[in-house]
C-alpha atoms as a PDB file:
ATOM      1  CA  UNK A   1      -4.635 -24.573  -6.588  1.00  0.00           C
ATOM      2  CA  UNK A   2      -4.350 -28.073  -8.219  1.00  0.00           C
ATOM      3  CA  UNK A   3      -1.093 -29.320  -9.149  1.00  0.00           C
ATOM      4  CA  UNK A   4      -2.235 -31.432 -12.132  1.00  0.00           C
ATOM      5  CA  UNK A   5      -3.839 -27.879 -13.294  1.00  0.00           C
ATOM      6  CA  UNK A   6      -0.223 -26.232 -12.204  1.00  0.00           C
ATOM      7  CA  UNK A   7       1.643 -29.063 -14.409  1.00  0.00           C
ATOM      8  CA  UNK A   8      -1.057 -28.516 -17.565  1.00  0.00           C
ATOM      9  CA  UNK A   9      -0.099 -24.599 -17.769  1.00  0.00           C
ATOM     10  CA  UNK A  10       3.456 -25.131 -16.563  1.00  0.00           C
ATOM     11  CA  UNK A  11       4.329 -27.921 -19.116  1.00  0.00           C
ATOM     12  CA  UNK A  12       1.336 -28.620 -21.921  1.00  0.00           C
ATOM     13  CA  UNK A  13       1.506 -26.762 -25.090  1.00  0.00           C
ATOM     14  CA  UNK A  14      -1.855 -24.950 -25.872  1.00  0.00           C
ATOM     15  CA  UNK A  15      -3.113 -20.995 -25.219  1.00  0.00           C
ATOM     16  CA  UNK A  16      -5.485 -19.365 -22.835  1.00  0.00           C
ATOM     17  CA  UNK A  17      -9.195 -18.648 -24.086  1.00  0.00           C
ATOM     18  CA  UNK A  18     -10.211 -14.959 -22.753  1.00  0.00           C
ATOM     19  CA  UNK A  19     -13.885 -15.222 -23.001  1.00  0.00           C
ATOM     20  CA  UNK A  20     -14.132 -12.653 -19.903  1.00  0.00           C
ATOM     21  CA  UNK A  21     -15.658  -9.094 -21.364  1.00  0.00           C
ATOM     22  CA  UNK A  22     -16.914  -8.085 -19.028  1.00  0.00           C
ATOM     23  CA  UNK A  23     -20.011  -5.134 -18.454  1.00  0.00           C
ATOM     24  CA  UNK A  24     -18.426  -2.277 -20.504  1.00  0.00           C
ATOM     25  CA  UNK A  25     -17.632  -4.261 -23.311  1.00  0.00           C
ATOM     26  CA  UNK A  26     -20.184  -6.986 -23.585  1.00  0.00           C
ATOM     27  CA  UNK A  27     -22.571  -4.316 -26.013  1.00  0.00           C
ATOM     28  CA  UNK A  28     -19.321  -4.674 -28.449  1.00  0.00           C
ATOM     29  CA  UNK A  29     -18.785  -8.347 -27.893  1.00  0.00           C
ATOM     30  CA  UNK A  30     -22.570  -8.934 -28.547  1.00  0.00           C
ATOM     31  CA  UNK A  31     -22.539  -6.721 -31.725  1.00  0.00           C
ATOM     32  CA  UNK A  32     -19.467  -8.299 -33.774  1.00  0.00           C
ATOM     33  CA  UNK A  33     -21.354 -11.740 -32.780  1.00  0.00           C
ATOM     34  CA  UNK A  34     -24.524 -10.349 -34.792  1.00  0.00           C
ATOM     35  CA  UNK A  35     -26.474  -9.541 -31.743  1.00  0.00           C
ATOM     36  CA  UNK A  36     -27.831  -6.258 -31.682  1.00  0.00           C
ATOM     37  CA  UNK A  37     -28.747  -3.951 -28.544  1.00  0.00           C
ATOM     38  CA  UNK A  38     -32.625  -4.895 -29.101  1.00  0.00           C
ATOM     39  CA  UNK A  39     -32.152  -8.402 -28.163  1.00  0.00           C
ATOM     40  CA  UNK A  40     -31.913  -7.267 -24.412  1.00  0.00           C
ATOM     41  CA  UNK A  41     -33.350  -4.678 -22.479  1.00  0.00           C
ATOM     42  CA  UNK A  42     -31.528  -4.575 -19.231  1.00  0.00           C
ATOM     43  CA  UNK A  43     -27.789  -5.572 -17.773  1.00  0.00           C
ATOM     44  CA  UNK A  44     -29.476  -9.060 -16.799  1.00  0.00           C
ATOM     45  CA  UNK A  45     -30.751  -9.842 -20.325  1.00  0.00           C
ATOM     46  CA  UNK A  46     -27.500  -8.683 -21.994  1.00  0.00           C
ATOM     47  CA  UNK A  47     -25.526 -11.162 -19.528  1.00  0.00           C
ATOM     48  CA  UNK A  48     -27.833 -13.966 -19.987  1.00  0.00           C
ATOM     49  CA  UNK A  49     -27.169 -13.686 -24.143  1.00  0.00           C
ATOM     50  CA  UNK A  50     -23.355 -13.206 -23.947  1.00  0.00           C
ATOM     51  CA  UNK A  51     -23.538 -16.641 -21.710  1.00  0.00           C
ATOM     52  CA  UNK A  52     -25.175 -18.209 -24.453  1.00  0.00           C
ATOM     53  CA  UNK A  53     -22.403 -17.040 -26.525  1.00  0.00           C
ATOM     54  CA  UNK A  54     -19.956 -18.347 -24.415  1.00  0.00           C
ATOM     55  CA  UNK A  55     -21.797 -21.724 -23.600  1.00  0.00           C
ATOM     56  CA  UNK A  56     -21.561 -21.989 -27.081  1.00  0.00           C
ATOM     57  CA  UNK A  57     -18.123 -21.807 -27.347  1.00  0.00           C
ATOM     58  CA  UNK A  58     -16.834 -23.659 -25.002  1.00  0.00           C
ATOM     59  CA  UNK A  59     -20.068 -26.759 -25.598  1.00  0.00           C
ATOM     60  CA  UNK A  60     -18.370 -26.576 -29.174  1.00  0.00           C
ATOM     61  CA  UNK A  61     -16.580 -29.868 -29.700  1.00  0.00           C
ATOM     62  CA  UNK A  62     -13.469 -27.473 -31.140  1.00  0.00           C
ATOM     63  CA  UNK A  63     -12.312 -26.295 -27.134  1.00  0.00           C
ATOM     64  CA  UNK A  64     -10.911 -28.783 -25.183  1.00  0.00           C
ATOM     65  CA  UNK A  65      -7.941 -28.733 -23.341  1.00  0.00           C
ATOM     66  CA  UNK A  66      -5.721 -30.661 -26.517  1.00  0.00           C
ATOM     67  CA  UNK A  67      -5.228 -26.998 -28.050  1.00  0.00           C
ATOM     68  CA  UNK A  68      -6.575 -24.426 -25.180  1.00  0.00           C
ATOM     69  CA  UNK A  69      -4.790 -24.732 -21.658  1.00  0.00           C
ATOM     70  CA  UNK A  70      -6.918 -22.037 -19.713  1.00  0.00           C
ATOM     71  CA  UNK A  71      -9.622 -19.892 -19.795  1.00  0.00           C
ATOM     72  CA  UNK A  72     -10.344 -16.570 -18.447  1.00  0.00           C
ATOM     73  CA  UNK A  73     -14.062 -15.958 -17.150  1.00  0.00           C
ATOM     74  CA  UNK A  74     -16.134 -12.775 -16.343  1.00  0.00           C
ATOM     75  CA  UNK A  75     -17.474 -13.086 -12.729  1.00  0.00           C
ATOM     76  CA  UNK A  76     -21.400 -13.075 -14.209  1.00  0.00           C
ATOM     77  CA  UNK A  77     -19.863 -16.285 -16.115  1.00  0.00           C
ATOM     78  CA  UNK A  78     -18.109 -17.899 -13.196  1.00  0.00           C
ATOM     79  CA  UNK A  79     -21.847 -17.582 -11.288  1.00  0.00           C
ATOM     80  CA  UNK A  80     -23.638 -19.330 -13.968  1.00  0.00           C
ATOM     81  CA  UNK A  81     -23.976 -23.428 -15.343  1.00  0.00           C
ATOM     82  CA  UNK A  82     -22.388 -24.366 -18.518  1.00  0.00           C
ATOM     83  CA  UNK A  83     -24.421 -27.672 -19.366  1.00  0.00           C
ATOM     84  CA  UNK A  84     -25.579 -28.269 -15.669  1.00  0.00           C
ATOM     85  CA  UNK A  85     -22.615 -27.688 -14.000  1.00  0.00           C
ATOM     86  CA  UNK A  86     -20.521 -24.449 -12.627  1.00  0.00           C
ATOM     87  CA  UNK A  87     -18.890 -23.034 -15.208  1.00  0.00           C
ATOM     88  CA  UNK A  88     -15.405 -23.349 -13.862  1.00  0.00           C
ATOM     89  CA  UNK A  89     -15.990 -27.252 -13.300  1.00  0.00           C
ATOM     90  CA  UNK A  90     -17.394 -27.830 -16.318  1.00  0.00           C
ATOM     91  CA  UNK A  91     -13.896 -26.585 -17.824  1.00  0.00           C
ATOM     92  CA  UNK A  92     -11.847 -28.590 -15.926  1.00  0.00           C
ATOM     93  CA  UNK A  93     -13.994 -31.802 -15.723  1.00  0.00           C
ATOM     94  CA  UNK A  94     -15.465 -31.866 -19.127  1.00  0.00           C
ATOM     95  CA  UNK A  95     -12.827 -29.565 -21.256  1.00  0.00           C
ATOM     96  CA  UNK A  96      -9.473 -29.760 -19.853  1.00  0.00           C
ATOM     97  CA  UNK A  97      -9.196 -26.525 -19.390  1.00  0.00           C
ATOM     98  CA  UNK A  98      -7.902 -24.382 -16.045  1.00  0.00           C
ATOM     99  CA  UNK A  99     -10.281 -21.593 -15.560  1.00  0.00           C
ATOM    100  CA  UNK A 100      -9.306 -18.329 -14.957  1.00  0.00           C
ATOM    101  CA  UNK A 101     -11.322 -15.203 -13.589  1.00  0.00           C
ATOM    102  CA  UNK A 102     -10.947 -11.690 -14.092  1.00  0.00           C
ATOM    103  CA  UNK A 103     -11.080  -9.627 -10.966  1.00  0.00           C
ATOM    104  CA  UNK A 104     -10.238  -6.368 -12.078  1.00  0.00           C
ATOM    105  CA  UNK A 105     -13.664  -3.322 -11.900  1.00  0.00           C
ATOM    106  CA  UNK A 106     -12.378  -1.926 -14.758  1.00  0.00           C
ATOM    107  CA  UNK A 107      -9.863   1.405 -15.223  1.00  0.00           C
ATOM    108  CA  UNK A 108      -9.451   4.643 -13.772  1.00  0.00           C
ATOM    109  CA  UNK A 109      -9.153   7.729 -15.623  1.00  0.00           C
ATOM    110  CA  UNK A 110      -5.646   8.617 -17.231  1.00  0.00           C
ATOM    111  CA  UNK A 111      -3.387  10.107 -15.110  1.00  0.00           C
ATOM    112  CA  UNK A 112       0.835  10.249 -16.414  1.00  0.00           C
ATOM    113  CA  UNK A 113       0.007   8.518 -19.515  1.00  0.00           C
ATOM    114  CA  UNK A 114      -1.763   5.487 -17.996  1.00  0.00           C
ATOM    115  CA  UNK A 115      -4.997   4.546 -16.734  1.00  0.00           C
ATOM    116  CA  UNK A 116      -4.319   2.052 -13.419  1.00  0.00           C
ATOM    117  CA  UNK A 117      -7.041  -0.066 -11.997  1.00  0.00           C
ATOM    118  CA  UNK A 118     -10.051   1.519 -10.181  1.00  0.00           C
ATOM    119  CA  UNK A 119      -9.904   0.138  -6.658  1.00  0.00           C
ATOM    120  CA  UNK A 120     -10.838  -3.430  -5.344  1.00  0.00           C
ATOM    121  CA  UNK A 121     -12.631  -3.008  -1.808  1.00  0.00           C
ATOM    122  CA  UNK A 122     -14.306  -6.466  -2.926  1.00  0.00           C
ATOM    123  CA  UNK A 123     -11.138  -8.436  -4.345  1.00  0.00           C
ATOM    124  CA  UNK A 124     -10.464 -10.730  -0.940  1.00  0.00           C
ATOM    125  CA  UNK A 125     -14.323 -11.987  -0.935  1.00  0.00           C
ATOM    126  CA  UNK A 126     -14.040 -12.488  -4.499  1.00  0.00           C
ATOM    127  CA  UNK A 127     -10.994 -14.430  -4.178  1.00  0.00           C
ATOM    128  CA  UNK A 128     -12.580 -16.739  -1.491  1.00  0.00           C
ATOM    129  CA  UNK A 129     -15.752 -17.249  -3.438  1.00  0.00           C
ATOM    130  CA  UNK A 130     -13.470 -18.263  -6.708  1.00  0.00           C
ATOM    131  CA  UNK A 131     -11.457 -20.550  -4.578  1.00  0.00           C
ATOM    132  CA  UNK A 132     -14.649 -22.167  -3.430  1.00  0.00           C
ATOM    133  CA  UNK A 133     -16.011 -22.995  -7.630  1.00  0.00           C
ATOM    134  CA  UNK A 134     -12.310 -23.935  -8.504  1.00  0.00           C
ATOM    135  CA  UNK A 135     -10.852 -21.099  -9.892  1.00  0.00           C
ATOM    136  CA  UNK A 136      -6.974 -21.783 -10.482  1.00  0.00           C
ATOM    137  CA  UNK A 137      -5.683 -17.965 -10.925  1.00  0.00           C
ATOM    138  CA  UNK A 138      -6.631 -14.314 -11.964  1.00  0.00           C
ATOM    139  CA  UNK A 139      -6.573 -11.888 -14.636  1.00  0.00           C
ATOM    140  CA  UNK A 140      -6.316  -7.872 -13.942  1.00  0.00           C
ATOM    141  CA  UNK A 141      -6.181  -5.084 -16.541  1.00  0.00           C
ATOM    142  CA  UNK A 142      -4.695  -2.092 -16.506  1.00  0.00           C
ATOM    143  CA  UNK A 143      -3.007  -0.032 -19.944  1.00  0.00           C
ATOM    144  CA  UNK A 144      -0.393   2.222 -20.849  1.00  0.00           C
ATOM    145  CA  UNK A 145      -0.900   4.861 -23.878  1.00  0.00           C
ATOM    146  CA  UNK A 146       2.876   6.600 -23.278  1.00  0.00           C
ATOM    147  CA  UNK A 147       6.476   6.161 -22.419  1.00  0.00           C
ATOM    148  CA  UNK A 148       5.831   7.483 -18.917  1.00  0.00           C
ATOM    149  CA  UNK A 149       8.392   6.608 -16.410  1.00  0.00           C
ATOM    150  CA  UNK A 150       5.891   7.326 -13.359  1.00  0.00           C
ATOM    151  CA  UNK A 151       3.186   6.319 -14.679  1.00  0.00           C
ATOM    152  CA  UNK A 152       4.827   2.969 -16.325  1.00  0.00           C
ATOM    153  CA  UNK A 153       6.049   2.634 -12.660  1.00  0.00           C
ATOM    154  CA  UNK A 154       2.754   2.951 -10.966  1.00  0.00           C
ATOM    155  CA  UNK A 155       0.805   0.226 -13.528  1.00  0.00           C
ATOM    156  CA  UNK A 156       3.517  -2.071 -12.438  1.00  0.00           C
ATOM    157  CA  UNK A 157       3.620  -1.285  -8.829  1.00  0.00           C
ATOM    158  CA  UNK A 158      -0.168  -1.557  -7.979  1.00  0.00           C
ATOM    159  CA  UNK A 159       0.185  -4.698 -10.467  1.00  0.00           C
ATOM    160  CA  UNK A 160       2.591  -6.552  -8.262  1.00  0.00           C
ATOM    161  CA  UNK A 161       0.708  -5.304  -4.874  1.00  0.00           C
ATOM    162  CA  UNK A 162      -2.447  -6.671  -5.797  1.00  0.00           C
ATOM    163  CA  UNK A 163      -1.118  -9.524  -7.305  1.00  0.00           C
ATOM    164  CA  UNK A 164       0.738 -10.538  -3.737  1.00  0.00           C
ATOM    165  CA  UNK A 165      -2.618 -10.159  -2.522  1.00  0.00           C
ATOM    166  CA  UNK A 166      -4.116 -12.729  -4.739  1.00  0.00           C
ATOM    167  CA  UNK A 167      -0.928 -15.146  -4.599  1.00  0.00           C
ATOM    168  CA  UNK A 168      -1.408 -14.968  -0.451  1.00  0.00           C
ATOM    169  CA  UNK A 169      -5.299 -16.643  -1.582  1.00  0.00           C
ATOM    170  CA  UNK A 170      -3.097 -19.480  -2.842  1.00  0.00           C
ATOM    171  CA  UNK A 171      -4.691 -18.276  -6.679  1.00  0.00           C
ATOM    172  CA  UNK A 172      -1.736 -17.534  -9.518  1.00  0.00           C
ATOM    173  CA  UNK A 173      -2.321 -14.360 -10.309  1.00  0.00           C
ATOM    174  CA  UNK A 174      -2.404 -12.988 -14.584  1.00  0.00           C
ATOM    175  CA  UNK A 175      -0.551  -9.472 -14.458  1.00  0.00           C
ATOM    176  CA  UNK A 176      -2.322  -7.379 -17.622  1.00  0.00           C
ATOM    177  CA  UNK A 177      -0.460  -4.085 -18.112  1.00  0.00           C
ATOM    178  CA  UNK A 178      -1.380  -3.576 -21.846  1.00  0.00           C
ATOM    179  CA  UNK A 179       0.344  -1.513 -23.816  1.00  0.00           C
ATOM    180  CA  UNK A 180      -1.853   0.461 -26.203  1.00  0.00           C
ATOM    181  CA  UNK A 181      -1.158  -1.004 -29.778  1.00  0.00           C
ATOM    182  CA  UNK A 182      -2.130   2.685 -31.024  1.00  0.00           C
ATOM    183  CA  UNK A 183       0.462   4.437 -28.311  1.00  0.00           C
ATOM    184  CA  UNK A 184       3.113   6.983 -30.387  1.00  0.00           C
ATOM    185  CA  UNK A 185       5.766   5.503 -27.698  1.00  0.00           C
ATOM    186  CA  UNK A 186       4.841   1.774 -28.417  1.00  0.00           C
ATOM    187  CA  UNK A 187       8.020   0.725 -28.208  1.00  0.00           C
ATOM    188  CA  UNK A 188       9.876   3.008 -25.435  1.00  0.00           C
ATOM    189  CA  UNK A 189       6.349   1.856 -23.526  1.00  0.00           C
ATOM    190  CA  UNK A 190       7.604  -1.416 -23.392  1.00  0.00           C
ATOM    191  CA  UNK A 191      11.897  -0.645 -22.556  1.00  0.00           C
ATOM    192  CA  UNK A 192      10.490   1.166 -19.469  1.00  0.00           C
ATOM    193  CA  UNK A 193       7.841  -1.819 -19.313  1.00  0.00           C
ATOM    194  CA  UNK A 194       9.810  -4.307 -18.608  1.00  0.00           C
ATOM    195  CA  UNK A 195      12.228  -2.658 -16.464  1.00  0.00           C
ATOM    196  CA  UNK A 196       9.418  -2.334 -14.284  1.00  0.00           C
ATOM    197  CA  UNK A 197       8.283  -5.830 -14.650  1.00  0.00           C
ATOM    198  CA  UNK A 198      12.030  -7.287 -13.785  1.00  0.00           C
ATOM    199  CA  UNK A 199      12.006  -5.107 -10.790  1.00  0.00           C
ATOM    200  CA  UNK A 200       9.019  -6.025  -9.424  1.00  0.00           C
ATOM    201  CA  UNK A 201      10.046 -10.063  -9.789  1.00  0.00           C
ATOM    202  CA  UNK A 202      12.707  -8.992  -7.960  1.00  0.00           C
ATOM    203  CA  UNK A 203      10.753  -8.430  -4.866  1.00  0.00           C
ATOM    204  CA  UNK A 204       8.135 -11.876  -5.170  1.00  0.00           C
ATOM    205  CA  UNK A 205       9.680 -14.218  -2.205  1.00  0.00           C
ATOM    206  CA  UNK A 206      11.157 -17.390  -3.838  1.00  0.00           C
ATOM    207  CA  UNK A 207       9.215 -20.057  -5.319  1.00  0.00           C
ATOM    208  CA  UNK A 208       6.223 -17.284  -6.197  1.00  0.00           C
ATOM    209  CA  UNK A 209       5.237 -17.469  -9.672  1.00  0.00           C
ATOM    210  CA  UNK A 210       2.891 -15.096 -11.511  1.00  0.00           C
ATOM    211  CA  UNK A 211       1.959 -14.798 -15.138  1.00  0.00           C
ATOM    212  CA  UNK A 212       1.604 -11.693 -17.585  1.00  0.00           C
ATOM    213  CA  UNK A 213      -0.746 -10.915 -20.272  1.00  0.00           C
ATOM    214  CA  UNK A 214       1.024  -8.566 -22.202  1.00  0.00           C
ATOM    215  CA  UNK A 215       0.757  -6.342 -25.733  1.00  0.00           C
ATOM    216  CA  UNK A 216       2.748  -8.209 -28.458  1.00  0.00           C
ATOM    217  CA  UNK A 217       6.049  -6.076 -28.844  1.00  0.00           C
ATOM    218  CA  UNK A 218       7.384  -4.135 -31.766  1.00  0.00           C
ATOM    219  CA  UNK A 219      11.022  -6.193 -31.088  1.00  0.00           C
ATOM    220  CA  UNK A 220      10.379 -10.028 -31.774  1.00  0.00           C
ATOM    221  CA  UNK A 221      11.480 -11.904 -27.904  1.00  0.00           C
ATOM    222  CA  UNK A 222      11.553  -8.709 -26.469  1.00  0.00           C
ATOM    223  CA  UNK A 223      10.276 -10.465 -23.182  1.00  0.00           C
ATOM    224  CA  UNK A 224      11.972 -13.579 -23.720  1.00  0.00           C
ATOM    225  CA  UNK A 225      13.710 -12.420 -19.995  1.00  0.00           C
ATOM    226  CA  UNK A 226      10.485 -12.330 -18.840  1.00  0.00           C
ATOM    227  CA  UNK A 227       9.464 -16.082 -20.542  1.00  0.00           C
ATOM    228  CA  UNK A 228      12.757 -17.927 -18.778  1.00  0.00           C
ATOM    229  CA  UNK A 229      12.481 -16.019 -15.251  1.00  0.00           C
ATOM    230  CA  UNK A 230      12.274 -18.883 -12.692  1.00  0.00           C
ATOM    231  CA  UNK A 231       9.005 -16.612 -10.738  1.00  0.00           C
ATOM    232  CA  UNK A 232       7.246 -16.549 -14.110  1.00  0.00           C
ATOM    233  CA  UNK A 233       4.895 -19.279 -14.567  1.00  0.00           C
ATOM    234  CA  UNK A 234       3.853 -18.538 -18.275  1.00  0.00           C
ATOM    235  CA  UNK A 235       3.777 -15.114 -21.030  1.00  0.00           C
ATOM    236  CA  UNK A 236       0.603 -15.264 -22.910  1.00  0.00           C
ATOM    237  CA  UNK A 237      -0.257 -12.517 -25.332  1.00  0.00           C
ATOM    238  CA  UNK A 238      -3.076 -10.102 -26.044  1.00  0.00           C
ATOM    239  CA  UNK A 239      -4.634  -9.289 -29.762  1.00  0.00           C
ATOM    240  CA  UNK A 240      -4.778  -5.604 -28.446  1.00  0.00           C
ATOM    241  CA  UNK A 241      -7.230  -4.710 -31.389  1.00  0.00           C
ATOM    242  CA  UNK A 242      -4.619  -6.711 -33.911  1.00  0.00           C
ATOM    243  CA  UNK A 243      -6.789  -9.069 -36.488  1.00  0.00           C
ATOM    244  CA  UNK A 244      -6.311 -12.085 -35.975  1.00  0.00           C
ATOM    245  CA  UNK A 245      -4.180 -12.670 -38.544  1.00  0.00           C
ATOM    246  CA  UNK A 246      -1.720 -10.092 -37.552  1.00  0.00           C
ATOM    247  CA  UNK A 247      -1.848 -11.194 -33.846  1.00  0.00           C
ATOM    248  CA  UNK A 248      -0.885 -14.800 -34.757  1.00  0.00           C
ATOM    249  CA  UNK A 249       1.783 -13.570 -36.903  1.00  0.00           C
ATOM    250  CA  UNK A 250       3.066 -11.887 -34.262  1.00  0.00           C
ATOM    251  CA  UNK A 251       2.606 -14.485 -31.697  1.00  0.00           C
ATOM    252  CA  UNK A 252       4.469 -16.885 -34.242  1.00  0.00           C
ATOM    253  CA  UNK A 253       7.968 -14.809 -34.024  1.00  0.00           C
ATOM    254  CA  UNK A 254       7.662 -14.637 -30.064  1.00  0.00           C
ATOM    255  CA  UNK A 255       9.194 -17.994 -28.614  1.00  0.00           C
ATOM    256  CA  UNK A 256       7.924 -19.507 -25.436  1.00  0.00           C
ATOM    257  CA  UNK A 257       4.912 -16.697 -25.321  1.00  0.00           C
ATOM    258  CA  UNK A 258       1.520 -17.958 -25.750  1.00  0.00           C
ATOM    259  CA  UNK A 259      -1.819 -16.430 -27.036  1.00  0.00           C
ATOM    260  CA  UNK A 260      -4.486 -15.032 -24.692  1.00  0.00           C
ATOM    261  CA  UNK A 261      -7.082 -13.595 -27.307  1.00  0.00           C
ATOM    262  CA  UNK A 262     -10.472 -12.658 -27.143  1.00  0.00           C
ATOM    263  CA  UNK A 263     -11.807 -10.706 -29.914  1.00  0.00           C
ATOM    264  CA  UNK A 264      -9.237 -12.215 -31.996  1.00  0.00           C
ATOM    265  CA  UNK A 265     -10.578 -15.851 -30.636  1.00  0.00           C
ATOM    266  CA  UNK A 266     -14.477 -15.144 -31.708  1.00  0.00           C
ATOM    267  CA  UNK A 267     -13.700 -13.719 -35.109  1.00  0.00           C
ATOM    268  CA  UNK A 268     -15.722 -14.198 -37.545  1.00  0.00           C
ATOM    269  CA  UNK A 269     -18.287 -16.092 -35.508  1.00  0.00           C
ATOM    270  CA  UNK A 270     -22.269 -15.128 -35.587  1.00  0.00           C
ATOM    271  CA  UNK A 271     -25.184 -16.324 -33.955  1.00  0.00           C
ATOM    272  CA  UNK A 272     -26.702 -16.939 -36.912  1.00  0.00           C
ATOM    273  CA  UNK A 273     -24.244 -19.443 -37.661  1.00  0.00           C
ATOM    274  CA  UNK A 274     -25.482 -22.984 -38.104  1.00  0.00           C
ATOM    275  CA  UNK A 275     -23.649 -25.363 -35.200  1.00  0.00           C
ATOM    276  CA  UNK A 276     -21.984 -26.882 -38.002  1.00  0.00           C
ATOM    277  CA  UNK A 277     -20.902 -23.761 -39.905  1.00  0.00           C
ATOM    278  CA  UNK A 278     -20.129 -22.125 -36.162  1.00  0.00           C
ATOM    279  CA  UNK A 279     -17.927 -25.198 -35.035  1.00  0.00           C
ATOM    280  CA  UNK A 280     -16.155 -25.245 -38.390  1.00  0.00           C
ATOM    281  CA  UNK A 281     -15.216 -21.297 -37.956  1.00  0.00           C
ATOM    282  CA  UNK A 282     -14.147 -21.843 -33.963  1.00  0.00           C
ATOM    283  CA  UNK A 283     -11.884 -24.909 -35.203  1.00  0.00           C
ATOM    284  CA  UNK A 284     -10.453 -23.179 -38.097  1.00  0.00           C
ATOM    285  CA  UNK A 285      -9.392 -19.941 -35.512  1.00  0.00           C
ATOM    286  CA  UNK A 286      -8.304 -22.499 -32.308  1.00  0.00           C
ATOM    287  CA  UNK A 287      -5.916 -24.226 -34.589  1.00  0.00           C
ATOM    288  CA  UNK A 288      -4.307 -21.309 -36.004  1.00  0.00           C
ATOM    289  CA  UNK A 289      -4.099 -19.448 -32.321  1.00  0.00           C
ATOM    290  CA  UNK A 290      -2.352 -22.776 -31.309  1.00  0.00           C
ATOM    291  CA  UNK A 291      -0.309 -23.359 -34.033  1.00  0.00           C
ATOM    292  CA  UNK A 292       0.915 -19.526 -33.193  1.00  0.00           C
ATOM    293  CA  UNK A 293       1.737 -20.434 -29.501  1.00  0.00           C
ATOM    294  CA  UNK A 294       3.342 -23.504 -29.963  1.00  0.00           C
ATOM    295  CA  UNK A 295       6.555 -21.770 -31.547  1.00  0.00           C
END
């Protein structure tokens, strides 16, 4: 871990870039962008297209590290060359911007009104190779759809174990329990939520930091404990399926908590786009996600 990297998301204002969809949801990603399921015929093809999404993106002069502090990349992505170079370098040494990688293999079925993580037999190799390209930290996913104590309990639990796991690889680790923005028990979700959360800072050894990616609350600063704990390193925020409009909005009235959106992030943008028209669109949505984040 670099501390000029560990200074830039400590300390810089700015918002994390989740361009990490990963093989379930690239078909979706692809779609919104105007790219239909006939422009690839195999898992291969579809990756190779969503990386020229993301190259894209990120190539566009609009990302740099002025408004966007980190990015979180799909393994496939971490693999590949963004203009000649590993993807995570080219972030950091052309953009600015800490990368990020999603480790999670996606969730398990629902069980007590939650849906943990399917297992990681994989995650320390992972870890090691991501070390090696100059990854910074993680990001894991798992989501709660009720006001569950045990299950509520159990996201946070194997959150916190898996994230020692990736703290003892020397990696800061993103803790993702969403909260479904569609869940009857939204809000008593989130109580129980971060009682869960508290507790398991609680147990981190001093001077460990983590982060969380979490739903935007129905209570403006609900997790404003969870912004000023001295193991947190940073909040950031998911859309959740919120437009972007509503997800800024939202992000706006939550001090200290910064956006990490995806869909919300590629809004609006097509591969049919001209560059110009395209880098126009990703300016106009970076400076309203950052002017969001820095409240």
């Amino acid at each position: 871990m670099s501390e000029q990297q560990l200074h830039k998301i400590r300390t810089e204002p700015g918002f994390v870039a989740a361009l990490d969809q990963s093989g379930g949801s690239t078909p979706k990603a692809l779609l919104q962008y105007g790219v239909g399921e006939d422009a690839y015929s195999n898992d291969d093809e579809m990756f190779s297209v969503i990386h020229q999404m993301r190259t894209r993106i990120v190539t566009s002069p609009a990302f740099n590290g002025e408004r966007i502090m980190g990015a979180i990349l799909f393994e496939n992505t971490m693999d590949r060359d963004i203009a000649g170079k590993p993807s995570a370098d080219y972030l950091w040494q052309d953009k600015n911007v800490v990368p990020f990688l999603k480790v999670d293999k996606g969730l398990a079925d629902a069980a007590d009104g939650v849906q943990l993580m399917k297992p990681m037999p994989q995650l320390d190799s992972l870890l090691d190779r991501g070390t090696a390209k100059g990854i910074f930290g993680t990001k894991m996913r798992s989501v709660i759809k009720l006001a569950n104590a045990a299950g509520i309990k159990a996201i946070a639990g194997q959150q916190f174990e898996v994230g020692k796991q990736i703290l003892g690889k020397g990696l800061v680790p993103i803790l993702e329990p969403e909260v479904d923005i569609h869940s009857a028990e939204k809000a008593a979700a989130e109580s129980l939520l971060k009682e869960a959360l508290l507790a398991g800072l609680r147990e981190l050894a001093d001077g460990q930091q983590v982060m969380f990616k979490l739903t935007l609350p129905e209570e403006d600063n609900f997790y404003a404990e969870l912004v000023h704990h001295p193991k947190v390193l940073k909040v950031v925020a998911l859309s959740g399926g919120y437009s972007r409009a509503e997800a800024n909005a939202r992000i706006a009235r939550n001090n200290g908590v910064v956006a990490s959106f995806s869909r919300a992030l590629v809004e609006g943008l097509t591969a049919q786009h001209s560059d110009e028209a395209f880098n126009a669109r990703l300016e106009a949505s970076i400076e309203s996600i950052y002017q969001a984040s820095i409240t």
